[in-house]
N, C-alpha and C. Protein backbone atom coordinates (compact mmCIF):
# COMPACT_ATOMS: atom_id res chain seq x y z
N UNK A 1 50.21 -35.89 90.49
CA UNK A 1 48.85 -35.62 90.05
C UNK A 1 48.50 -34.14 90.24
N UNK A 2 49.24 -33.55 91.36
CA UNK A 2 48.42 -32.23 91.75
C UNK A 2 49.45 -31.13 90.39
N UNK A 3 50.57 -31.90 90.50
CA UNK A 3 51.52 -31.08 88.91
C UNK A 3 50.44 -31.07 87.69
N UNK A 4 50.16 -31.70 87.22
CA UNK A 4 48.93 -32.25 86.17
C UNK A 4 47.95 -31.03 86.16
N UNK A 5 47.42 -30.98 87.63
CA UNK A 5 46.43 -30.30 87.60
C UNK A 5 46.51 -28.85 87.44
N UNK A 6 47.34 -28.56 88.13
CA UNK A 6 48.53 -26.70 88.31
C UNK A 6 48.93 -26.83 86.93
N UNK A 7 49.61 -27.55 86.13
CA UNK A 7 49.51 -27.68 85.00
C UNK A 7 49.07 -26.81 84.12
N UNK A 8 47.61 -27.69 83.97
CA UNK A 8 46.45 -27.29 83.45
C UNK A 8 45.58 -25.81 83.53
N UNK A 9 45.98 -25.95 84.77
CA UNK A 9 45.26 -24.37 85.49
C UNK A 9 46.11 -23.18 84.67
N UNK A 10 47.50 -23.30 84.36
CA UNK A 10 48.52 -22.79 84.41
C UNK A 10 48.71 -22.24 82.77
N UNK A 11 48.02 -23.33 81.93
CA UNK A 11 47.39 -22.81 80.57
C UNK A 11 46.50 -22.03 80.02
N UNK A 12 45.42 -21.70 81.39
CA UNK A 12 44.67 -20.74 81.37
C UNK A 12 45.06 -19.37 80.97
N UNK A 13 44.82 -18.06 79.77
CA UNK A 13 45.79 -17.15 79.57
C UNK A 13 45.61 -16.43 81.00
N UNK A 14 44.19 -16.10 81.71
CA UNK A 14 44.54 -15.27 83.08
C UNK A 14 44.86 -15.48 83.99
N UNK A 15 45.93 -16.86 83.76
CA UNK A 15 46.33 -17.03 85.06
C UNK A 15 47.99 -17.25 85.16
N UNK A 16 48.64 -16.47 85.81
CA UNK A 16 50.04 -16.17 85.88
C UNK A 16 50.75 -17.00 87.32
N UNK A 17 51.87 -17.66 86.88
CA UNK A 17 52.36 -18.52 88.20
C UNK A 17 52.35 -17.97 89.13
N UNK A 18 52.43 -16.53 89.47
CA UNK A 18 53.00 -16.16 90.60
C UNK A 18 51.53 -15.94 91.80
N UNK A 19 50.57 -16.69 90.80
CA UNK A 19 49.35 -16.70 91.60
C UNK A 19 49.44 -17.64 92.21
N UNK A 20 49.59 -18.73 91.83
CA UNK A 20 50.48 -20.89 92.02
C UNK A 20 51.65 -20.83 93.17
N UNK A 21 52.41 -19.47 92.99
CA UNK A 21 53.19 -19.51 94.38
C UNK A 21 53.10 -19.77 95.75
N UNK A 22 52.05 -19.46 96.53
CA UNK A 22 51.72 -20.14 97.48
C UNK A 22 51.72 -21.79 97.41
N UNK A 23 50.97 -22.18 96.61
CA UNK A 23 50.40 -23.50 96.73
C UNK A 23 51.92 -24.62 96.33
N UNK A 24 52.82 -23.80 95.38
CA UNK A 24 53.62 -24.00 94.84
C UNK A 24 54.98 -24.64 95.63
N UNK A 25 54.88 -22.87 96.87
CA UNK A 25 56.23 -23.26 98.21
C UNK A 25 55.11 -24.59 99.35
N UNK A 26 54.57 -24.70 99.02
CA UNK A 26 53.88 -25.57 100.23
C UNK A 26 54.26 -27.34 99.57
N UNK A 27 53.79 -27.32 97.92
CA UNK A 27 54.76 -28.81 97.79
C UNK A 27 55.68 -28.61 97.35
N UNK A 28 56.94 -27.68 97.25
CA UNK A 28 57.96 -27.92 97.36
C UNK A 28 58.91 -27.40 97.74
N UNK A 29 58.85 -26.78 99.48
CA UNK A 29 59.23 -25.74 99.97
C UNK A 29 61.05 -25.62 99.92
N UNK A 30 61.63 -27.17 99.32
CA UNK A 30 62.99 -27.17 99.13
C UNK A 30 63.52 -26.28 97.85
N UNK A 31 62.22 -26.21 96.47
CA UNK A 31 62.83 -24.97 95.60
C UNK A 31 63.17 -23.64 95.99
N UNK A 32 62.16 -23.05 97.05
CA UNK A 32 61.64 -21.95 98.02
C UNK A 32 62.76 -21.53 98.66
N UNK A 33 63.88 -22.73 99.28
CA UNK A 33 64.75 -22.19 100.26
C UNK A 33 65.95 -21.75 99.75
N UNK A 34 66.45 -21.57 98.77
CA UNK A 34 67.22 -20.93 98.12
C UNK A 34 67.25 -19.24 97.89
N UNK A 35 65.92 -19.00 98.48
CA UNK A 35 65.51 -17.39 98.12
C UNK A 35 66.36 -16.76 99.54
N UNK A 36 66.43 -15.90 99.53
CA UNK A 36 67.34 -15.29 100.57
C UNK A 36 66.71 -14.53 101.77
N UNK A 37 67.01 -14.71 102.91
CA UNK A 37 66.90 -14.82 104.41
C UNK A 37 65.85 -13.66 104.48
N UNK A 38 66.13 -12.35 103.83
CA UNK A 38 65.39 -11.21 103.73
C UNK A 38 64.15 -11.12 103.60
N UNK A 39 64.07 -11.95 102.50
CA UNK A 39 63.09 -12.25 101.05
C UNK A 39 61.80 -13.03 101.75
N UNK A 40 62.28 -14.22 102.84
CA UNK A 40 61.66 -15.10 102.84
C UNK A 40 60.72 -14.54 103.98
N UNK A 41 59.10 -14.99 104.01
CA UNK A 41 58.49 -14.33 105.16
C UNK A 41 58.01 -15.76 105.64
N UNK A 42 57.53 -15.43 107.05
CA UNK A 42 57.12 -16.66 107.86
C UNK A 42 55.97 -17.20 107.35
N UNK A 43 54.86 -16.51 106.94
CA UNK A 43 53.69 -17.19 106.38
C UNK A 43 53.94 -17.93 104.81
N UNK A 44 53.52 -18.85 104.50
CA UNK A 44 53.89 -19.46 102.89
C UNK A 44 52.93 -18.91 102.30
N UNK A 45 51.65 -18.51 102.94
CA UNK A 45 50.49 -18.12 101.99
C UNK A 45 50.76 -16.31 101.35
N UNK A 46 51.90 -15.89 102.28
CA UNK A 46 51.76 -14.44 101.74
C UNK A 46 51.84 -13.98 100.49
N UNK A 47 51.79 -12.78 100.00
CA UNK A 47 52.20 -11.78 98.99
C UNK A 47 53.54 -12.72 98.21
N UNK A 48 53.18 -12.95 96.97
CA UNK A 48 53.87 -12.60 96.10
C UNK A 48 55.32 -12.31 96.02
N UNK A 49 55.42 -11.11 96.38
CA UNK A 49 56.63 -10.23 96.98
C UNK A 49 57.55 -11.00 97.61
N UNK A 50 57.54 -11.98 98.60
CA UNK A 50 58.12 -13.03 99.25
C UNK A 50 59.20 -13.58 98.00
N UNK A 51 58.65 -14.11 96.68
CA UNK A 51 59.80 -14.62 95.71
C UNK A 51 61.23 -13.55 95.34
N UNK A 52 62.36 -14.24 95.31
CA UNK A 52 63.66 -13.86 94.70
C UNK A 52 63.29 -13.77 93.56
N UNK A 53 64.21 -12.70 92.66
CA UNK A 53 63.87 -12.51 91.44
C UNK A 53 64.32 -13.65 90.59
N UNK A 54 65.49 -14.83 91.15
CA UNK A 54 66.17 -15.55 90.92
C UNK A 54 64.49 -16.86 90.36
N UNK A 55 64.13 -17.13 91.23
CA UNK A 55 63.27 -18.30 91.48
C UNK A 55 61.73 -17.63 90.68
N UNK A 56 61.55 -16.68 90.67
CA UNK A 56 60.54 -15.88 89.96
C UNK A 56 61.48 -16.09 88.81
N UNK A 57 62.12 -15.48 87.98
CA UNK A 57 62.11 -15.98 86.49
C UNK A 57 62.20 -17.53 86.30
N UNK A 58 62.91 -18.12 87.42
CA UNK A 58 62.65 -19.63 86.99
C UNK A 58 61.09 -20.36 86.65
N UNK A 59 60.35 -19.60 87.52
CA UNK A 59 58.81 -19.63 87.52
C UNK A 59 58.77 -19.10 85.95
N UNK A 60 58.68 -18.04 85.55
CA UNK A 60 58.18 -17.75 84.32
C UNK A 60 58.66 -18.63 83.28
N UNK A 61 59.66 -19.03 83.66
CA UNK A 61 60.29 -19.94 82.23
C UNK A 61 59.41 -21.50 82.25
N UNK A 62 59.07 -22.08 83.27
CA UNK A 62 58.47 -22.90 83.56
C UNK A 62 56.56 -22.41 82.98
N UNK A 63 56.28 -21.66 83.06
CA UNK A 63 55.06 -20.67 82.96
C UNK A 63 54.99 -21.05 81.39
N UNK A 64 55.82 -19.89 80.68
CA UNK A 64 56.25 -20.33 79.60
C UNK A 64 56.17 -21.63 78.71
N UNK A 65 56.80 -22.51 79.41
CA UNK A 65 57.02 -23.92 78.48
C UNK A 65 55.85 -24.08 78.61
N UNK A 66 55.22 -24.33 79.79
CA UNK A 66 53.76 -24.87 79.96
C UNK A 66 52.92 -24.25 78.97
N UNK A 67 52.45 -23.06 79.21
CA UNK A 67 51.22 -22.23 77.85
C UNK A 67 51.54 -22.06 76.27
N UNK A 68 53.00 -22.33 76.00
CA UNK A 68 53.66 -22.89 74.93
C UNK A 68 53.65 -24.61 74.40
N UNK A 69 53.32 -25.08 75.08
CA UNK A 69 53.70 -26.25 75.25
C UNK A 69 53.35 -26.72 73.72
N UNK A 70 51.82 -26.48 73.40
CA UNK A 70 50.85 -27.21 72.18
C UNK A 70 51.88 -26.47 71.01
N UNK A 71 51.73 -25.08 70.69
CA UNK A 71 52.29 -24.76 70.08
C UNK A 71 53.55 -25.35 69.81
N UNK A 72 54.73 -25.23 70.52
CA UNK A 72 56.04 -25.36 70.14
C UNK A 72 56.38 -26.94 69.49
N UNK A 73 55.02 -27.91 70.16
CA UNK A 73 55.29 -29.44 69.37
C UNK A 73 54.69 -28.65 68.24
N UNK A 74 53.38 -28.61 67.92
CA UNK A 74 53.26 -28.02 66.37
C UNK A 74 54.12 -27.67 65.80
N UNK A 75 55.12 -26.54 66.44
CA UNK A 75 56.10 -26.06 65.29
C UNK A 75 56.88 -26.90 65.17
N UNK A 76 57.37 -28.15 66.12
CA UNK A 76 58.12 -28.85 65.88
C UNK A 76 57.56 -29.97 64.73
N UNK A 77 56.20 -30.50 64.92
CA UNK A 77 56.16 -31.38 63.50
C UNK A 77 56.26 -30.41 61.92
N UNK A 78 55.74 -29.44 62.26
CA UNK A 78 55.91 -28.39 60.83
C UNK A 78 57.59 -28.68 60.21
N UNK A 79 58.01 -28.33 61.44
CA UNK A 79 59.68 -28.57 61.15
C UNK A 79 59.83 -29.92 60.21
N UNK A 80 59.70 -30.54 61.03
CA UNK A 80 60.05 -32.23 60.63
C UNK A 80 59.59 -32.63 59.44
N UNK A 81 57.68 -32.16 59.39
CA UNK A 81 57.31 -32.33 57.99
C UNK A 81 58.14 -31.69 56.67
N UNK A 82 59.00 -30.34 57.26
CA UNK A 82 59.30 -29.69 55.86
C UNK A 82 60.80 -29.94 55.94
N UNK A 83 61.23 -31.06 56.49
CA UNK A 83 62.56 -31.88 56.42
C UNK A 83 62.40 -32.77 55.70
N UNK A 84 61.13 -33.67 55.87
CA UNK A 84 60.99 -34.70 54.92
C UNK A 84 60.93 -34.24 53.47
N UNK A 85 59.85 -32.97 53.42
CA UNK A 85 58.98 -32.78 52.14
C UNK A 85 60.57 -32.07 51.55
N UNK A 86 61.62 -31.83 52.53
CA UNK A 86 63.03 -31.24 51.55
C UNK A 86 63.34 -31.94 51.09
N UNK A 87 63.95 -33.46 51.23
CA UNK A 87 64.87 -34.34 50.90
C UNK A 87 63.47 -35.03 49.67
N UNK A 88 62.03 -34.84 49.40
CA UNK A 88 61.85 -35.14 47.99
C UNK A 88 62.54 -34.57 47.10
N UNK A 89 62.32 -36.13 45.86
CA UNK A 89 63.03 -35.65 44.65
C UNK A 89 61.78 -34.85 43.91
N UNK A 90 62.53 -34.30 42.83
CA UNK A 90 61.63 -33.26 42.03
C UNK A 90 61.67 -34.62 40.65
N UNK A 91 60.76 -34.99 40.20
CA UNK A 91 61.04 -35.95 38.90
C UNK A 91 61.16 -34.68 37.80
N UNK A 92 61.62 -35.71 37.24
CA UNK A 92 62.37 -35.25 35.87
C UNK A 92 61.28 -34.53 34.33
N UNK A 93 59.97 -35.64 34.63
CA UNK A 93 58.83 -34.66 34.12
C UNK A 93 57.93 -34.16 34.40
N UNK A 94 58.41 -33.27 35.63
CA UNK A 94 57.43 -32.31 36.50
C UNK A 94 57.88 -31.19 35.55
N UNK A 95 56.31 -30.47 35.24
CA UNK A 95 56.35 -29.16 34.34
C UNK A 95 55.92 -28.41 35.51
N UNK A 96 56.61 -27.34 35.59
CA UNK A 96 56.49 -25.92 37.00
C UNK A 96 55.32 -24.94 36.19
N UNK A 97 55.69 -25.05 34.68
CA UNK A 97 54.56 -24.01 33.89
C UNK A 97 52.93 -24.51 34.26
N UNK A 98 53.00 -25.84 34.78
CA UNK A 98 51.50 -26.26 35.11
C UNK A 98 50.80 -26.11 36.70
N UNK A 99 51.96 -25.46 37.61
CA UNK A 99 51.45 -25.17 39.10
C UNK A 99 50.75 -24.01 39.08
N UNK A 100 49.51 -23.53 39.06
CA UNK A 100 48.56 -22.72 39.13
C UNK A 100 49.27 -22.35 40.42
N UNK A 101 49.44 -20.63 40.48
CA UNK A 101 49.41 -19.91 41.66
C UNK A 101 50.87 -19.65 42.04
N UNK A 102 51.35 -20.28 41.04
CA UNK A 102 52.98 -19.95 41.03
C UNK A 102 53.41 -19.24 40.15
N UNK A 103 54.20 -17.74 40.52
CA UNK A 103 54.40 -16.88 39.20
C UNK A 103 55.16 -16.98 38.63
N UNK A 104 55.30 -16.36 37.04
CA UNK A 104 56.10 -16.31 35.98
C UNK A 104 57.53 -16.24 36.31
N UNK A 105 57.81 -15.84 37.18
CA UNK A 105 59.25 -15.97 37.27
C UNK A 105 60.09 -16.71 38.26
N UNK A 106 58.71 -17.20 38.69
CA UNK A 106 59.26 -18.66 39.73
C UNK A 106 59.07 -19.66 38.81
N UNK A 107 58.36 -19.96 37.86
CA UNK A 107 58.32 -21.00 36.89
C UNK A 107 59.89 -21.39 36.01
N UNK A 108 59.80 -19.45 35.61
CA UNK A 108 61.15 -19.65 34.43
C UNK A 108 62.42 -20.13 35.81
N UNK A 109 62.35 -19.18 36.91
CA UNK A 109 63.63 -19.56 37.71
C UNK A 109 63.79 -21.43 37.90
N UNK A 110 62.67 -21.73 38.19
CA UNK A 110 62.73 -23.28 38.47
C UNK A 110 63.46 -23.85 37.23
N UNK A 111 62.52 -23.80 36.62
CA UNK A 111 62.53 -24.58 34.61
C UNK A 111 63.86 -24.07 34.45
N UNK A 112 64.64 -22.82 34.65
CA UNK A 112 66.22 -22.83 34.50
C UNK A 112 67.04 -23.72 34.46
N UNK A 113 66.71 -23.69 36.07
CA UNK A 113 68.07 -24.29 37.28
C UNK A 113 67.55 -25.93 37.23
N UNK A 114 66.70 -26.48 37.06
CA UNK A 114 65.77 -27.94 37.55
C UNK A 114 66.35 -28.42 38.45
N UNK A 115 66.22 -27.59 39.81
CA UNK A 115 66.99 -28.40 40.71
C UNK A 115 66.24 -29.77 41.08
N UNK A 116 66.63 -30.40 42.06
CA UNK A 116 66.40 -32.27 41.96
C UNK A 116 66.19 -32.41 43.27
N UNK A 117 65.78 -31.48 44.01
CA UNK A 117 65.24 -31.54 45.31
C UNK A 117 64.36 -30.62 45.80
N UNK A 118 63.63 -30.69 46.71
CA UNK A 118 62.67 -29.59 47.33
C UNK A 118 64.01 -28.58 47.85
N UNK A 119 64.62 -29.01 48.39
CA UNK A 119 65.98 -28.75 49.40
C UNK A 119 66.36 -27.43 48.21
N UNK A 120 66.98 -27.74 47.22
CA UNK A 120 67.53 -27.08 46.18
C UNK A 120 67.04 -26.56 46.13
N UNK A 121 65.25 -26.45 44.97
CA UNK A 121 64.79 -24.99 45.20
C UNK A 121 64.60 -24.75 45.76
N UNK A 122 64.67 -24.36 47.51
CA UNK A 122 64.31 -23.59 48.63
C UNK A 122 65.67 -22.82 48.25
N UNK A 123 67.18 -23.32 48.31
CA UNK A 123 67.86 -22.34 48.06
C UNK A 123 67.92 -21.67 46.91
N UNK A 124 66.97 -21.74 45.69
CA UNK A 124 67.55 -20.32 44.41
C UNK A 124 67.10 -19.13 45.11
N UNK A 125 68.04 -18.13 44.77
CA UNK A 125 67.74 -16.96 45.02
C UNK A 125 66.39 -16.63 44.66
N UNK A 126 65.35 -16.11 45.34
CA UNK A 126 64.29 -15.33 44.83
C UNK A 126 62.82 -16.39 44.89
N UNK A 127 63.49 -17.59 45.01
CA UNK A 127 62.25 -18.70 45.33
C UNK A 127 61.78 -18.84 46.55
N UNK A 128 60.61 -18.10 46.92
CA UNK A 128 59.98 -18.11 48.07
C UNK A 128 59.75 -19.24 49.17
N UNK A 129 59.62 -19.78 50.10
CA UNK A 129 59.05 -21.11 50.45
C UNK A 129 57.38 -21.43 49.99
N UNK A 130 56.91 -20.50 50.18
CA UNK A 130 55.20 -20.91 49.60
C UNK A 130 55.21 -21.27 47.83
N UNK A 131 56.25 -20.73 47.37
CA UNK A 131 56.82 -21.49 45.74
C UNK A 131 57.02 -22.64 46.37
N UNK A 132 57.90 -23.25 47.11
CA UNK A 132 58.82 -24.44 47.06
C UNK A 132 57.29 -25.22 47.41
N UNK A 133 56.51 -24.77 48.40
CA UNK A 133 55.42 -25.65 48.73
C UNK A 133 54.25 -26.28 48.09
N UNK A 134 54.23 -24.82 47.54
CA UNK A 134 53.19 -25.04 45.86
C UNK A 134 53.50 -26.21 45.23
N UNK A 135 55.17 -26.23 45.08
CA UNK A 135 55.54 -27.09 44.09
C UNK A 135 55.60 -28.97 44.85
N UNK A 136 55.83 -28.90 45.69
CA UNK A 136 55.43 -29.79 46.48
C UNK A 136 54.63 -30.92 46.93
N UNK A 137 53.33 -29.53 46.71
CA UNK A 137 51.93 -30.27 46.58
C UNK A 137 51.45 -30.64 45.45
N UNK A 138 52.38 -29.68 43.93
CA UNK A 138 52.20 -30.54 43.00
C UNK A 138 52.73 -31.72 42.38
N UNK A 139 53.95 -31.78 42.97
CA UNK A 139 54.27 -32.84 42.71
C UNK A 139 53.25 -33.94 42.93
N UNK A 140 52.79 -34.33 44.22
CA UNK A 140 51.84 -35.09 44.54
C UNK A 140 50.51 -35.41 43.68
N UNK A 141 49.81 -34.15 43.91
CA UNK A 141 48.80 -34.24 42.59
C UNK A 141 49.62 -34.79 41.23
N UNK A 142 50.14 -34.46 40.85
CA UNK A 142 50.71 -34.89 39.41
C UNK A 142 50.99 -36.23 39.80
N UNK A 143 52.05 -36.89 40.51
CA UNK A 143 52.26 -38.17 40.66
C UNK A 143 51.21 -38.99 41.07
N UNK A 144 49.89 -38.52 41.91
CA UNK A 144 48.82 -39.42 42.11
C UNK A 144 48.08 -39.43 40.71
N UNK A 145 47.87 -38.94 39.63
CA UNK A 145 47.49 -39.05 38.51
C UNK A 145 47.93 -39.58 37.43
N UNK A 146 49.26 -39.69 37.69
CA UNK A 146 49.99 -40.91 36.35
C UNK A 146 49.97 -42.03 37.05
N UNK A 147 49.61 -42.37 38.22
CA UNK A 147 49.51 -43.83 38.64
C UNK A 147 48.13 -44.35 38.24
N UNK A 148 47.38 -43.17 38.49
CA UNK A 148 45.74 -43.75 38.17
C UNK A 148 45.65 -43.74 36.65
N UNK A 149 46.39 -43.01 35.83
CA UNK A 149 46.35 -43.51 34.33
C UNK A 149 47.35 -44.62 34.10
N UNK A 150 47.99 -44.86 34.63
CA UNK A 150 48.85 -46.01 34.53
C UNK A 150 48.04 -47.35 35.33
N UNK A 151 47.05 -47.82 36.09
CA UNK A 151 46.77 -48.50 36.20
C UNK A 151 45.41 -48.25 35.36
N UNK A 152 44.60 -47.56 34.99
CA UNK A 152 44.23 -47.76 33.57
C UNK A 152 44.35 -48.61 32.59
């Protein structure tokens, strides 16, 4: 519970672990004893200075994951979403000349090659990802609109 809470504290941007160090060697003074004989001072509450540089970057990396934490799942569903949205197919009467905001020569490059996946056009040369995404989202729009004229 008190991890939870140090945690939390620990997401704060002005607040840096090596402030948490005290409180830190007190529940778990077995990470602490690894620092070397020199290093280590008799009081737990002291200075800072007391940490190995060894156990201090371990702190920052821990620091790190923590104030990263939100972010790096975000980037991780972004990921995942634009794994799925790769492996769509491109149908066969998707017109690229009708994606507003996509330029002339991402249209003709597409309408060339017709590749048959999101996947594919991400790799033509010269096709941006905000092209591939454009096209993406039109697919959708376009396919939610021949269903609603098709159940018509």
């Amino acid at each position: 519970m008190v991890g939870l809470v140090l945690a939390q504290i620990l997401k704060r941007p002005e607040i840096v672990i090596e402030k948490l160090a005290p409180i830190l060697r007190e529940l778990d003074p077995g990470f602490f004893a690894r620092e070397e004989e020199a290093e280590v001072r008799e009081n737990p509450r002291e200075s800072v200075a007391a940490i190995s540089s060894e156990i201090r970057n371990e702190l920052k990396s821990v620091e790190t994951e923590i104030k990263y934490e939100g972010y790096l799942l975000q980037q991780q569903r972004a990921m995942e979403r634009m794994k799925k949205s790769e492996q769509r197919s491109i149908p066969g009467w998707f017109d690229y000349h009708s994606v507003s905001g996509l330029s002339r020569e991402m249209q003709e490059k597409l309408t060339h090659v017709q590749p048959r996946t999101l996947a594919q056009a991400s790799r033509i040369p010269g096709v941006t990802p905000a092209a591939v995404s454009l096209v993406n989202v039109f697919i959708e729009i376009q396919a939610r609109r021949r269903e609603q004229a098709a159940a018509i």
